[in-house]
Protein backbone atom coordinates (compact mmCIF):
# COMPACT_ATOMS: atom_id res chain seq x y z
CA UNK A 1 12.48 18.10 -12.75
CA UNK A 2 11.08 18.82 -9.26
CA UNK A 3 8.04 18.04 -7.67
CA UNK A 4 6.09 20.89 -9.75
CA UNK A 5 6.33 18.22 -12.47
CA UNK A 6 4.76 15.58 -10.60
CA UNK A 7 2.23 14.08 -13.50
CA UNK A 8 4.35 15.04 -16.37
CA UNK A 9 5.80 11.71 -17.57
CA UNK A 10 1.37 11.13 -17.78
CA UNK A 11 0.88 13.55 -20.23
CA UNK A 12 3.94 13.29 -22.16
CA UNK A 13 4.98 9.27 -21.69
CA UNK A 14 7.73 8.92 -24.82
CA UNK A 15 9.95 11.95 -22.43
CA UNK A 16 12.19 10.72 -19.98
CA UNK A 17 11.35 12.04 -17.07
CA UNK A 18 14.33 12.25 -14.29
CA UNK A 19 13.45 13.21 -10.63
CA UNK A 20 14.99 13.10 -7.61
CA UNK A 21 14.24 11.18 -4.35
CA UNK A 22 12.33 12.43 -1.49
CA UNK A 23 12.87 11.42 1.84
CA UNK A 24 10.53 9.07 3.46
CA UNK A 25 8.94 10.99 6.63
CA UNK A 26 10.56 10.07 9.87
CA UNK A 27 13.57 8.19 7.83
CA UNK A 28 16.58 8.93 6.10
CA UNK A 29 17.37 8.87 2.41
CA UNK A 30 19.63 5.39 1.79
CA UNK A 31 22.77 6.52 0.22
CA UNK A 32 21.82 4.79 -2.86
CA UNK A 33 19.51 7.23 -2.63
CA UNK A 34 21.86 10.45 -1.81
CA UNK A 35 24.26 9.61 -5.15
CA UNK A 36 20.99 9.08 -7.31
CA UNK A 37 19.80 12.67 -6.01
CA UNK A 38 23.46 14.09 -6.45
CA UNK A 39 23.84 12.76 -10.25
CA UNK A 40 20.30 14.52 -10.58
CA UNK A 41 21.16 17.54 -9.41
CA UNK A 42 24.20 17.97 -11.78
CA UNK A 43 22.19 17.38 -14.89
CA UNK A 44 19.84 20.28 -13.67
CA UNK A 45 22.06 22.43 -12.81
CA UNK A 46 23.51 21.89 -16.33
CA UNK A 47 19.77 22.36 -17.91
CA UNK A 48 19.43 25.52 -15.92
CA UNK A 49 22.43 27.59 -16.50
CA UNK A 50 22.00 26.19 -20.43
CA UNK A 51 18.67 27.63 -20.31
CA UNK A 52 19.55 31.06 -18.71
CA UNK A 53 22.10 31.83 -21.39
CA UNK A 54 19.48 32.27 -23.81
């Protein structure tokens, strides 16, 4: 999910919600941070191009 989904894991709190992190302003992201947003990004781009097939 992206930040358009900010709230969702509120309304619908038995889903597991998986975001990635932002960077803090005027800072860098840690690299724990970096390979958390990297193995994010590879599950959406799976969920996207399965969803686009339809």
């Amino acid at each position: 999910m992206d930040l358009g989904f900010t709230g969702f894991e509120k309304d619908y709190p038995d889903t597991l919600v998986i975001m990635p992190k932002k960077k803090p302003k005027g800072k860098e992201l840690t690299d724990d941070a970096k390979a958390w947003n990297r193995i994010v990004s590879g599950f959406r781009v799976l969920v996207e191009h399965a969803t686009l097939r339809r």
